[in-house]
PDB file of N, CA and C in Angstrom:
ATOM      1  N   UNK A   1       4.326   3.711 -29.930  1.00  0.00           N
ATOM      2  CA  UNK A   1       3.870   2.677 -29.036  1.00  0.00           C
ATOM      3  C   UNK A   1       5.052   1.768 -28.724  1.00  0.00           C
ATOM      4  N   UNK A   2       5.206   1.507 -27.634  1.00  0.00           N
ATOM      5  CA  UNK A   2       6.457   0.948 -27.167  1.00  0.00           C
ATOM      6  C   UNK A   2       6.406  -0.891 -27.471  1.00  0.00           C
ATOM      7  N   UNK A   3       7.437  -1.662 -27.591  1.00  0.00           N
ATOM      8  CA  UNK A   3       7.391  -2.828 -27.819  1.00  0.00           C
ATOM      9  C   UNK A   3       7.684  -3.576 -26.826  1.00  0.00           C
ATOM     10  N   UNK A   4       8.769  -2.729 -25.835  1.00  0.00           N
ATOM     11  CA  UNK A   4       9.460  -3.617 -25.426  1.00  0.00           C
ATOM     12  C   UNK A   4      10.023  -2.742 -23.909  1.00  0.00           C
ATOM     13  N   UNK A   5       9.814  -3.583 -22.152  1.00  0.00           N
ATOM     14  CA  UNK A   5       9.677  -2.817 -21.188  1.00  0.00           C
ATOM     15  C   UNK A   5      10.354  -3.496 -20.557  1.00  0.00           C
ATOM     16  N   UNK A   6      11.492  -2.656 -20.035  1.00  0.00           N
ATOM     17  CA  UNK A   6      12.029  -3.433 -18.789  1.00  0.00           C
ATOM     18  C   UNK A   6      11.754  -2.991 -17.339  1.00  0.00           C
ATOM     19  N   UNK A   7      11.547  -4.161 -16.533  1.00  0.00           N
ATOM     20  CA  UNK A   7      11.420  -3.737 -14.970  1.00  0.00           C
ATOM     21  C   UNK A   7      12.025  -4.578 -14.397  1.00  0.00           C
ATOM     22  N   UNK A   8      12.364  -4.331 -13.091  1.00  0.00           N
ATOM     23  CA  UNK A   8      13.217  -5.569 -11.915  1.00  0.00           C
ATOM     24  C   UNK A   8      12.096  -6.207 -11.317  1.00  0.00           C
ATOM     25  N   UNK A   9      12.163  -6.803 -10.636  1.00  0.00           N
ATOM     26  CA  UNK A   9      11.332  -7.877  -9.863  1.00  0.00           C
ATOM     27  C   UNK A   9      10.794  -6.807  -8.655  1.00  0.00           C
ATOM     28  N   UNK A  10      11.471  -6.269  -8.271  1.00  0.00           N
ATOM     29  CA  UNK A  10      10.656  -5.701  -7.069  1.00  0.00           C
ATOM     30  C   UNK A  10       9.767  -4.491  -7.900  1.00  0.00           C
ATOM     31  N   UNK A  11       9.582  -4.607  -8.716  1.00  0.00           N
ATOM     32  CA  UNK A  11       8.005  -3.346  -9.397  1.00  0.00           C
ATOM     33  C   UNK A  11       7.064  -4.648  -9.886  1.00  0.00           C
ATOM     34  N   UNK A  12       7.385  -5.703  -9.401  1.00  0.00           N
ATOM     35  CA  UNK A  12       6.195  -6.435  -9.242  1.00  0.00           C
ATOM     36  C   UNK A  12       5.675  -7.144  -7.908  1.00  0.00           C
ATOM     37  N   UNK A  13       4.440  -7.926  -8.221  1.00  0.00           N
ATOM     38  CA  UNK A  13       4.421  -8.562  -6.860  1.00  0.00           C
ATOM     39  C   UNK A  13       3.887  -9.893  -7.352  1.00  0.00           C
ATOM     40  N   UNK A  14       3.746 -11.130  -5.929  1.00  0.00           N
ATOM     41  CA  UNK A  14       3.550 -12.365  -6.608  1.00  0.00           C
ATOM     42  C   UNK A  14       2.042 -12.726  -6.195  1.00  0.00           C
ATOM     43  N   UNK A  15       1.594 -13.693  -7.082  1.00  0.00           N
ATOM     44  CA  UNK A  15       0.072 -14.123  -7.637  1.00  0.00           C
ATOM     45  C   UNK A  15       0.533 -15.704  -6.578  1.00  0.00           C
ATOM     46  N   UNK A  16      -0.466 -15.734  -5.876  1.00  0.00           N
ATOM     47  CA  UNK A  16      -0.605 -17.107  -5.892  1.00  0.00           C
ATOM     48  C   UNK A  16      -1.849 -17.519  -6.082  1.00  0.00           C
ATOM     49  N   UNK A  17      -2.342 -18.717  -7.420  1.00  0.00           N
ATOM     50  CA  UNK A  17      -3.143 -19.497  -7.647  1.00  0.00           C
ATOM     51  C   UNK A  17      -3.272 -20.862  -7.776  1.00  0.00           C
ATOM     52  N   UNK A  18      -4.230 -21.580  -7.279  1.00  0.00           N
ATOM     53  CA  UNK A  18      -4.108 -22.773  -7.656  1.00  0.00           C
ATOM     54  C   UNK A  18      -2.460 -23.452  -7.249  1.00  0.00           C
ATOM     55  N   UNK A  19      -2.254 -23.108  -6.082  1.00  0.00           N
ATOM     56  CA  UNK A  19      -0.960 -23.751  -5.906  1.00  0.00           C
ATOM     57  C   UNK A  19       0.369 -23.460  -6.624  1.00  0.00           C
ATOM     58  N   UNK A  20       0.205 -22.420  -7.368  1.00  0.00           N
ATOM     59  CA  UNK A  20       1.311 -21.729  -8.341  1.00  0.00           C
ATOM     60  C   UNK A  20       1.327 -20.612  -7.766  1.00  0.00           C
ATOM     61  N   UNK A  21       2.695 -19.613  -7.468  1.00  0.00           N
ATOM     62  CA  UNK A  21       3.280 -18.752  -7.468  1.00  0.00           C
ATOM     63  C   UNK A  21       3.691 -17.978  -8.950  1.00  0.00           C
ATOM     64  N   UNK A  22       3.474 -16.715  -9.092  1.00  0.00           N
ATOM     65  CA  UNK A  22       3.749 -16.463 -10.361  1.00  0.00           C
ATOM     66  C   UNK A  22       3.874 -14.518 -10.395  1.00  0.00           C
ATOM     67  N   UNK A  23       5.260 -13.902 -11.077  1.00  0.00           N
ATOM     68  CA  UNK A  23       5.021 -12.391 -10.632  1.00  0.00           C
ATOM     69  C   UNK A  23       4.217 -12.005 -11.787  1.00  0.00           C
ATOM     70  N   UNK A  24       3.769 -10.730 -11.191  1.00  0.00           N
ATOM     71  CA  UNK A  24       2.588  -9.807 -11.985  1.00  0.00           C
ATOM     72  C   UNK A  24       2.972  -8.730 -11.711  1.00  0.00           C
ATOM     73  N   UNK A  25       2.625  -7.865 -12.996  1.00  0.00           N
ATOM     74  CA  UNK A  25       3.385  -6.415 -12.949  1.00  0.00           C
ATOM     75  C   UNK A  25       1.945  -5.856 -13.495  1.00  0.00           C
ATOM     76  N   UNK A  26       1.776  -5.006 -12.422  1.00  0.00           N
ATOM     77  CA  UNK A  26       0.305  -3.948 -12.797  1.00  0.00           C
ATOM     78  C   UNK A  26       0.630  -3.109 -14.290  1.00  0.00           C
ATOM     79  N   UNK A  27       0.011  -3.743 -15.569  1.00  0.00           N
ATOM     80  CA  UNK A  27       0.473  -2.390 -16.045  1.00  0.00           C
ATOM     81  C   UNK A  27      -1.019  -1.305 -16.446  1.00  0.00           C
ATOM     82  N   UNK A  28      -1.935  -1.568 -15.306  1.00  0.00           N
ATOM     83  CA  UNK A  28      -3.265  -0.291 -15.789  1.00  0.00           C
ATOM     84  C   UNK A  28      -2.857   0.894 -15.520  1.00  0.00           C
ATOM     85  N   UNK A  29      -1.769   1.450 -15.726  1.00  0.00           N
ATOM     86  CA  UNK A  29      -1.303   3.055 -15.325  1.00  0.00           C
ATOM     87  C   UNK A  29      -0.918   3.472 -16.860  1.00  0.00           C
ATOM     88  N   UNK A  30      -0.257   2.646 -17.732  1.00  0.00           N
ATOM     89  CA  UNK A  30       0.231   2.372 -18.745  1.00  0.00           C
ATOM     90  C   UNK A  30      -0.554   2.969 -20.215  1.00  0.00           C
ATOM     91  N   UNK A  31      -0.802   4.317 -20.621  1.00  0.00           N
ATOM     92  CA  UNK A  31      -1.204   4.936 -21.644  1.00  0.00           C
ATOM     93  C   UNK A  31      -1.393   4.115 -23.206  1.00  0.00           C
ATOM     94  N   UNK A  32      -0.508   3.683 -23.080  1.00  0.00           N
ATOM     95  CA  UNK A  32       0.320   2.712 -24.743  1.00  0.00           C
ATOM     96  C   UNK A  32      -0.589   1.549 -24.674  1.00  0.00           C
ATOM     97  N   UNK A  33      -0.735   0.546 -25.524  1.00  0.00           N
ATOM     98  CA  UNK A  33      -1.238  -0.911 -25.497  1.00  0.00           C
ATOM     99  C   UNK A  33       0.233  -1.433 -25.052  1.00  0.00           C
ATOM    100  N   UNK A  34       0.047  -2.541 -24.086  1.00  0.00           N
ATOM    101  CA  UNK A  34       1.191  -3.430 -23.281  1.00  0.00           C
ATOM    102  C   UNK A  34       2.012  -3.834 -24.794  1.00  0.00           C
ATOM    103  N   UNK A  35       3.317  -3.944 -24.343  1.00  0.00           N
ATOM    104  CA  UNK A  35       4.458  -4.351 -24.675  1.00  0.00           C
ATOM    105  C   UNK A  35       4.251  -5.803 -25.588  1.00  0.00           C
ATOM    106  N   UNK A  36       5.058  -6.060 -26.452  1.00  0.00           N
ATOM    107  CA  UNK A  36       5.187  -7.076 -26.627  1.00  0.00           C
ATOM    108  C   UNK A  36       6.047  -8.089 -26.110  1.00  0.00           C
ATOM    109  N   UNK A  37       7.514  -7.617 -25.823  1.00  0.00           N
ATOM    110  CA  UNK A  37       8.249  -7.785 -24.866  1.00  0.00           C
ATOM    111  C   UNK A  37       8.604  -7.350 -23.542  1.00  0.00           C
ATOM    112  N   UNK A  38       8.935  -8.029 -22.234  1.00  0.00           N
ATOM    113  CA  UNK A  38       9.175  -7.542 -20.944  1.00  0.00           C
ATOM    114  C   UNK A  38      10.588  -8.172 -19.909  1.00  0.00           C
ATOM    115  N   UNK A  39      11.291  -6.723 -20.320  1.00  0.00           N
ATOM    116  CA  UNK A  39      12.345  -7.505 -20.097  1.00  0.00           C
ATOM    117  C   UNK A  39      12.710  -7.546 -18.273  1.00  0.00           C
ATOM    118  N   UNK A  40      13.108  -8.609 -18.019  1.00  0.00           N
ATOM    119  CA  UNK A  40      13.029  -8.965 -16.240  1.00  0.00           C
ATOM    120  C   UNK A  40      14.552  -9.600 -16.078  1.00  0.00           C
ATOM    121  N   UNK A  41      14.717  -8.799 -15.263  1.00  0.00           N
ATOM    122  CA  UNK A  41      16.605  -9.124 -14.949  1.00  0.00           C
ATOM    123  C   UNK A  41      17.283 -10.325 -15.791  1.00  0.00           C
ATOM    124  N   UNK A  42      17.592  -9.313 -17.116  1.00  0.00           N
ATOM    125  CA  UNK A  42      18.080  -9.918 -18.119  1.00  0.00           C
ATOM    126  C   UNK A  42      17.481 -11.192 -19.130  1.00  0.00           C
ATOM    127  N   UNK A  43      16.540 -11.284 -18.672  1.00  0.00           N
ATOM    128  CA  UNK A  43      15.241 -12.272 -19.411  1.00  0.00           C
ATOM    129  C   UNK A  43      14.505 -11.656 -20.201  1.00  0.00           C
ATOM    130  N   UNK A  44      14.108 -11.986 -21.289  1.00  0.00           N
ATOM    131  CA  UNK A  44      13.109 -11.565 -22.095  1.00  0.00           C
ATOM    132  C   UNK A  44      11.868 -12.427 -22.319  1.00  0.00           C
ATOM    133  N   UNK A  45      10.760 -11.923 -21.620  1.00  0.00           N
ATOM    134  CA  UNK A  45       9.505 -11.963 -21.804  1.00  0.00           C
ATOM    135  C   UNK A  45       8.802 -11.739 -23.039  1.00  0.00           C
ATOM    136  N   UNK A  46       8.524 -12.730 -23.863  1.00  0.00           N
ATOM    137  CA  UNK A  46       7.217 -12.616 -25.237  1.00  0.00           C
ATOM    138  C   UNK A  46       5.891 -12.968 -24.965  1.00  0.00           C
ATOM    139  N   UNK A  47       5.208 -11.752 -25.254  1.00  0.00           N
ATOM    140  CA  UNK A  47       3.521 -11.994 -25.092  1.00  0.00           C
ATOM    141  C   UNK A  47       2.846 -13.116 -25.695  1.00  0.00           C
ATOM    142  N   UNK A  48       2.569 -13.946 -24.994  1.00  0.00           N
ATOM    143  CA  UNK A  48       2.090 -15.600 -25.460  1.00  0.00           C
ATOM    144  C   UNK A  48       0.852 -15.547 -26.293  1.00  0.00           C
ATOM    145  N   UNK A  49       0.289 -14.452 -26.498  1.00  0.00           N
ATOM    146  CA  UNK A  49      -1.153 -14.564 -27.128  1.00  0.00           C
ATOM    147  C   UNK A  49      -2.019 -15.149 -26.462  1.00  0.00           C
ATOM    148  N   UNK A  50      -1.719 -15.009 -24.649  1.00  0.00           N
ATOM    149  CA  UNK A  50      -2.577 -15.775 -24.208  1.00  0.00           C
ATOM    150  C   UNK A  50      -3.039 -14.870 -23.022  1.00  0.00           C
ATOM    151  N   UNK A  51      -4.594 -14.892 -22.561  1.00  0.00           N
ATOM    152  CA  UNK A  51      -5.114 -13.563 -21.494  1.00  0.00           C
ATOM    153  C   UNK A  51      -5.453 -14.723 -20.801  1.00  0.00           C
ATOM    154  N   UNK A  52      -6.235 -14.161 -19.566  1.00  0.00           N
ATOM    155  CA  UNK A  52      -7.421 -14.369 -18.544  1.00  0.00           C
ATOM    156  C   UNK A  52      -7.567 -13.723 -17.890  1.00  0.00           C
ATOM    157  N   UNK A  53      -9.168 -13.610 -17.380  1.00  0.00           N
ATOM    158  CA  UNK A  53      -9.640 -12.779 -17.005  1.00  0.00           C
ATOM    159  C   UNK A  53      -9.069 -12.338 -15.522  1.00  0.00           C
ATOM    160  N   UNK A  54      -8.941 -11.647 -14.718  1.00  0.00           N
ATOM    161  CA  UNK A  54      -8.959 -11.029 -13.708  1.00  0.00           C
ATOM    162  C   UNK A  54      -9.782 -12.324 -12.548  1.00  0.00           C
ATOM    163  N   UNK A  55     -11.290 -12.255 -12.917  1.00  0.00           N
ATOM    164  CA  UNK A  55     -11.937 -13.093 -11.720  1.00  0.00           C
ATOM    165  C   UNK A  55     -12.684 -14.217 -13.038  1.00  0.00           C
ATOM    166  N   UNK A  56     -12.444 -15.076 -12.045  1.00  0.00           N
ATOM    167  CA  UNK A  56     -13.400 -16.686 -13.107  1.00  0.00           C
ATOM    168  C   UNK A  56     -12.563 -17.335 -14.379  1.00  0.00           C
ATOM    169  N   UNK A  57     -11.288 -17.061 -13.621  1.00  0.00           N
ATOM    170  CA  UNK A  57     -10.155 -17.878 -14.364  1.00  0.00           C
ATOM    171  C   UNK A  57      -9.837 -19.142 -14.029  1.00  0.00           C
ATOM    172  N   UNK A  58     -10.633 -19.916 -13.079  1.00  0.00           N
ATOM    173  CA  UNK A  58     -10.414 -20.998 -12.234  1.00  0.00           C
ATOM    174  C   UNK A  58      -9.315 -21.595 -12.436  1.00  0.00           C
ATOM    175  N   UNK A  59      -9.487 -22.801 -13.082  1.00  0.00           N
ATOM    176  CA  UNK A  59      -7.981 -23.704 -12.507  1.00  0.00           C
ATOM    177  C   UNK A  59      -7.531 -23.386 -14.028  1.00  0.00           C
ATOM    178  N   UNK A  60      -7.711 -22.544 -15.617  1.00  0.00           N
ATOM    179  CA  UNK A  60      -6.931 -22.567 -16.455  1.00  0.00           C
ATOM    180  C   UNK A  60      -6.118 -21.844 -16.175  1.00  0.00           C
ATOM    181  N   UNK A  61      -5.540 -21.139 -15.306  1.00  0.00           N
ATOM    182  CA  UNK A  61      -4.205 -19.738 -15.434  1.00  0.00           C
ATOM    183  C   UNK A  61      -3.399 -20.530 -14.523  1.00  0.00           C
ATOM    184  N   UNK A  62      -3.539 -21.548 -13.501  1.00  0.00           N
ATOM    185  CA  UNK A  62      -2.824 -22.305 -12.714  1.00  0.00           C
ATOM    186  C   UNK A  62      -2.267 -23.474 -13.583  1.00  0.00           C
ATOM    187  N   UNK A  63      -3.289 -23.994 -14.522  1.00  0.00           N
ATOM    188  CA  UNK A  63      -2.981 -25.078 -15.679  1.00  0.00           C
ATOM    189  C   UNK A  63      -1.953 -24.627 -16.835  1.00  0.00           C
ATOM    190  N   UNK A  64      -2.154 -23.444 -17.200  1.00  0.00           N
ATOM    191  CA  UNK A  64      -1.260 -23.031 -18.276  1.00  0.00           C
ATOM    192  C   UNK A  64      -0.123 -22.532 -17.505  1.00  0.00           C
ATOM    193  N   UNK A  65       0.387 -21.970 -16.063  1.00  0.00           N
ATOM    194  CA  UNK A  65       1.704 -21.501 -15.587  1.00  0.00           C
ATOM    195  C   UNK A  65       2.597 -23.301 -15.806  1.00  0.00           C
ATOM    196  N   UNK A  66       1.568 -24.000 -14.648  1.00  0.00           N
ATOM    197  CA  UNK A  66       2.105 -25.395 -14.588  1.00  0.00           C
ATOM    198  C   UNK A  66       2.426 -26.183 -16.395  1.00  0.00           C
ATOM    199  N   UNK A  67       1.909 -26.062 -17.577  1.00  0.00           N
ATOM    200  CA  UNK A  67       2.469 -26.529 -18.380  1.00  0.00           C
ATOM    201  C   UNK A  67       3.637 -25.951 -19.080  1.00  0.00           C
ATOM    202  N   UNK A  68       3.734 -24.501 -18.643  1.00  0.00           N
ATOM    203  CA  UNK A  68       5.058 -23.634 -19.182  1.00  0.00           C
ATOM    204  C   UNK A  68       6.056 -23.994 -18.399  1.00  0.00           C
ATOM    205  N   UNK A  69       6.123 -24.650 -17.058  1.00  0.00           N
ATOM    206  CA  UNK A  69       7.215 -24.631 -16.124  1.00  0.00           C
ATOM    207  C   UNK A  69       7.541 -25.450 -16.516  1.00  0.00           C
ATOM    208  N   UNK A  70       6.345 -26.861 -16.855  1.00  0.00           N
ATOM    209  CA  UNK A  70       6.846 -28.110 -17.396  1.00  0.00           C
ATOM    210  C   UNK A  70       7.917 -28.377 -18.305  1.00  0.00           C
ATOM    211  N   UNK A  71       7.191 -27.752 -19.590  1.00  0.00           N
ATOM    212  CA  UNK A  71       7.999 -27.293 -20.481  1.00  0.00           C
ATOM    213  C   UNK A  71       9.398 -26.947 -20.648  1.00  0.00           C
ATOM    214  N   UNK A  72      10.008 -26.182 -19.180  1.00  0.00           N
ATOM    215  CA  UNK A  72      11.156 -25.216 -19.000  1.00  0.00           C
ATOM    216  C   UNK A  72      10.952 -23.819 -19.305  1.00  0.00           C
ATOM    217  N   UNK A  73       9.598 -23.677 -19.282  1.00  0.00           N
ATOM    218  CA  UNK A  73       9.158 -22.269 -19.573  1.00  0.00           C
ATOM    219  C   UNK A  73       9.222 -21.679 -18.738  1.00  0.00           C
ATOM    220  N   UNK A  74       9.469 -20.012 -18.336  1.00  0.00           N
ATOM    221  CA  UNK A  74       9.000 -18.837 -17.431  1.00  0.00           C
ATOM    222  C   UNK A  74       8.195 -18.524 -17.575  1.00  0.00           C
ATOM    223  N   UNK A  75       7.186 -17.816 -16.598  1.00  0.00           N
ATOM    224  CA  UNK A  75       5.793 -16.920 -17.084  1.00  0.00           C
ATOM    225  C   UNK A  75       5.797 -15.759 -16.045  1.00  0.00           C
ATOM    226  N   UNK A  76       5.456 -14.693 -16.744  1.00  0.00           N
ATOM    227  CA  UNK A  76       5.529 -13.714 -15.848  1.00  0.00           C
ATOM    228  C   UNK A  76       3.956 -12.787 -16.121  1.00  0.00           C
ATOM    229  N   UNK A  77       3.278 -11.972 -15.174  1.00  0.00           N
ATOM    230  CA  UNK A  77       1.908 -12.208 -15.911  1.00  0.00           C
ATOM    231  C   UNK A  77       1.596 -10.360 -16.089  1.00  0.00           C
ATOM    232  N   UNK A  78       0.547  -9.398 -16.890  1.00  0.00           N
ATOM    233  CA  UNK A  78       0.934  -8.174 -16.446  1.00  0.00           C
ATOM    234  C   UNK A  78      -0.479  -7.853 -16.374  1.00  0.00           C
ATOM    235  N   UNK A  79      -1.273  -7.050 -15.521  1.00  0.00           N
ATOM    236  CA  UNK A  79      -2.287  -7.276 -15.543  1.00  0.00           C
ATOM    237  C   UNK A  79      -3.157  -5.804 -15.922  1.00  0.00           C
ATOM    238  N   UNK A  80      -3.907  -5.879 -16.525  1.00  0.00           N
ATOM    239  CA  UNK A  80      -4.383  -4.292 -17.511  1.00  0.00           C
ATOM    240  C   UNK A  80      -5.740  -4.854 -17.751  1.00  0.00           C
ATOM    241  N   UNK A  81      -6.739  -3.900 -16.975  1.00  0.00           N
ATOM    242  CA  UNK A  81      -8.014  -3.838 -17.786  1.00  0.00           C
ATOM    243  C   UNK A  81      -8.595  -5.274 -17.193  1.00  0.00           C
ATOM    244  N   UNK A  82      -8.402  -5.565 -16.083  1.00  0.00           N
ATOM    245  CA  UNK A  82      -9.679  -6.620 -15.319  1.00  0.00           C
ATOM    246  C   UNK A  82      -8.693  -8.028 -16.453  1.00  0.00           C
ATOM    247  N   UNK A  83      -7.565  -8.288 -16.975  1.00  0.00           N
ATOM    248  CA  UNK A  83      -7.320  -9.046 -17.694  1.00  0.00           C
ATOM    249  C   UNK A  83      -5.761  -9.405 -17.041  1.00  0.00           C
ATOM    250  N   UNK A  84      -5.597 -10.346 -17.038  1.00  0.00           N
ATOM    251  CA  UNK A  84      -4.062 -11.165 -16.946  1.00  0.00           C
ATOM    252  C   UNK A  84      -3.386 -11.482 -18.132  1.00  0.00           C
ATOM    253  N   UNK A  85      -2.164 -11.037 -18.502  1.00  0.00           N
ATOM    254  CA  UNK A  85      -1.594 -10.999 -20.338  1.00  0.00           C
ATOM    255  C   UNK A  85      -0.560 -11.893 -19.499  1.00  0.00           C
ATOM    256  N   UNK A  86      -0.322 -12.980 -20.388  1.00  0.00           N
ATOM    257  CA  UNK A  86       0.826 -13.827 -20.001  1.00  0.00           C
ATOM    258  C   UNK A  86       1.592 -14.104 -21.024  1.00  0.00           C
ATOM    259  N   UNK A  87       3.173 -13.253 -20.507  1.00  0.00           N
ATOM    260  CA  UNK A  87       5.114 -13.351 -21.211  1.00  0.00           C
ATOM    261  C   UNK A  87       5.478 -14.888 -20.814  1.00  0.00           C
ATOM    262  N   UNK A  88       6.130 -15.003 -21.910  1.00  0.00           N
ATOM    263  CA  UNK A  88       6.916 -16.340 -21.212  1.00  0.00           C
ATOM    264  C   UNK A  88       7.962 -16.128 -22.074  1.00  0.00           C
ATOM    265  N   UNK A  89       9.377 -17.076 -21.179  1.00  0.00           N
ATOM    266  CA  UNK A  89      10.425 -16.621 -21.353  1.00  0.00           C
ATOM    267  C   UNK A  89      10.891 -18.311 -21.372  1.00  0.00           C
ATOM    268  N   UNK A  90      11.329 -18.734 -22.942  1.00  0.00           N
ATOM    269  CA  UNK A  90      11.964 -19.935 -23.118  1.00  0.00           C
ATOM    270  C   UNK A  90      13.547 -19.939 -22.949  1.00  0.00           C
ATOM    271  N   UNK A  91      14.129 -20.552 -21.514  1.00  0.00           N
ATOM    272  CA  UNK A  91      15.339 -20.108 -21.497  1.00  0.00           C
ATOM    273  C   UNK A  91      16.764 -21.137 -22.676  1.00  0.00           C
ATOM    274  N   UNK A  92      15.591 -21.997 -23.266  1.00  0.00           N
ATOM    275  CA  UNK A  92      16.531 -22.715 -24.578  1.00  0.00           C
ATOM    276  C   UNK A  92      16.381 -22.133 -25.891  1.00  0.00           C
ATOM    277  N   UNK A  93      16.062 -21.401 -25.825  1.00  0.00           N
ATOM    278  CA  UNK A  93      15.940 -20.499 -27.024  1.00  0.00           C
ATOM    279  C   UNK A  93      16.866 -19.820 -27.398  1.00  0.00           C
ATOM    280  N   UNK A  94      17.329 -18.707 -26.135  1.00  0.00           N
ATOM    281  CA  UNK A  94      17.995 -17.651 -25.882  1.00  0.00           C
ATOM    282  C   UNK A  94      19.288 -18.320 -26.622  1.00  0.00           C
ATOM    283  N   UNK A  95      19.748 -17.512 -27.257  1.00  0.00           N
ATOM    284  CA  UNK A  95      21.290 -17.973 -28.114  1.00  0.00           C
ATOM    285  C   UNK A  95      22.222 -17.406 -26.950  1.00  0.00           C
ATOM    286  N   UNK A  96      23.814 -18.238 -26.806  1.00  0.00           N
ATOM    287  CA  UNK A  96      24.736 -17.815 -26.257  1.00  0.00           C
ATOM    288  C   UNK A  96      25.129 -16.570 -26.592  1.00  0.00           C
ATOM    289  N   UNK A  97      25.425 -15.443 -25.552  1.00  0.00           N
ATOM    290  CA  UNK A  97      25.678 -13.703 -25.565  1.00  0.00           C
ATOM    291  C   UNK A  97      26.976 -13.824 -26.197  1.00  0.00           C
ATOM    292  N   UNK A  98      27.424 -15.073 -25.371  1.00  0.00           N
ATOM    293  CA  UNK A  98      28.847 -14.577 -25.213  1.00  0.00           C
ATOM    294  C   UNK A  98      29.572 -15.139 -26.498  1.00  0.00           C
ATOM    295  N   UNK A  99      29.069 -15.738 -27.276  1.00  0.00           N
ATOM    296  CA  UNK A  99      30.061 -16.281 -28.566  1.00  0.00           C
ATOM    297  C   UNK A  99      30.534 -17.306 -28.245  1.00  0.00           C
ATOM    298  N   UNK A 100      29.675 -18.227 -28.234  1.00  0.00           N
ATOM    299  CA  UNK A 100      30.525 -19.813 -27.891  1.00  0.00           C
ATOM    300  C   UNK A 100      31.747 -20.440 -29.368  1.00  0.00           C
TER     301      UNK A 100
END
């Protein structure tokens, strides 16, 4: 079972809710249980432990993108099984590559 998936931005497409923009990567084709990680042009995506549903997600999936951005968070969303799985990608986390 795989942990960890990389794709570019164009094998997704964008969500707009609630006044938020946000990409989503279909993964119902996907045999395995989703990734824990998703890696997106050089970003790494961790599965937040956080879903919603497909329909009757009202204003919480617009509320939780908007407090991750707040934050300085990324969110990227993947969607499997009538469900929205949401990665987020803390870019202060990430340690320097290069050896400061």
């Amino acid at each position: 079972m795989p942990s960890e998936l990389a794709v570019a931005f164009d094998e997704m497409t964008v969500l707009t809710e609630g006044g938020v923009d946000v990409f989503l990567l279909n993964m119902d084709e996907m045999e395995d249980v989703p990734p824990y990680y998703i890696d997106v042009a050089g970003r790494r995506f961790s599965y937040s432990s956080t879903t919603f549903p497909t329909k009757g997600h009202s204003a919480q999936l617009p509320r939780f993108i908007q407090e991750q951005e707040a934050a300085g968070n990324l969110v990227v969303l993947g969607e499997r099984k009538n469900r929205y799985i949401a990665y987020v990608h803390d870019p202060n986390a990430v340690e320097d590559e290069e050896g400061e």
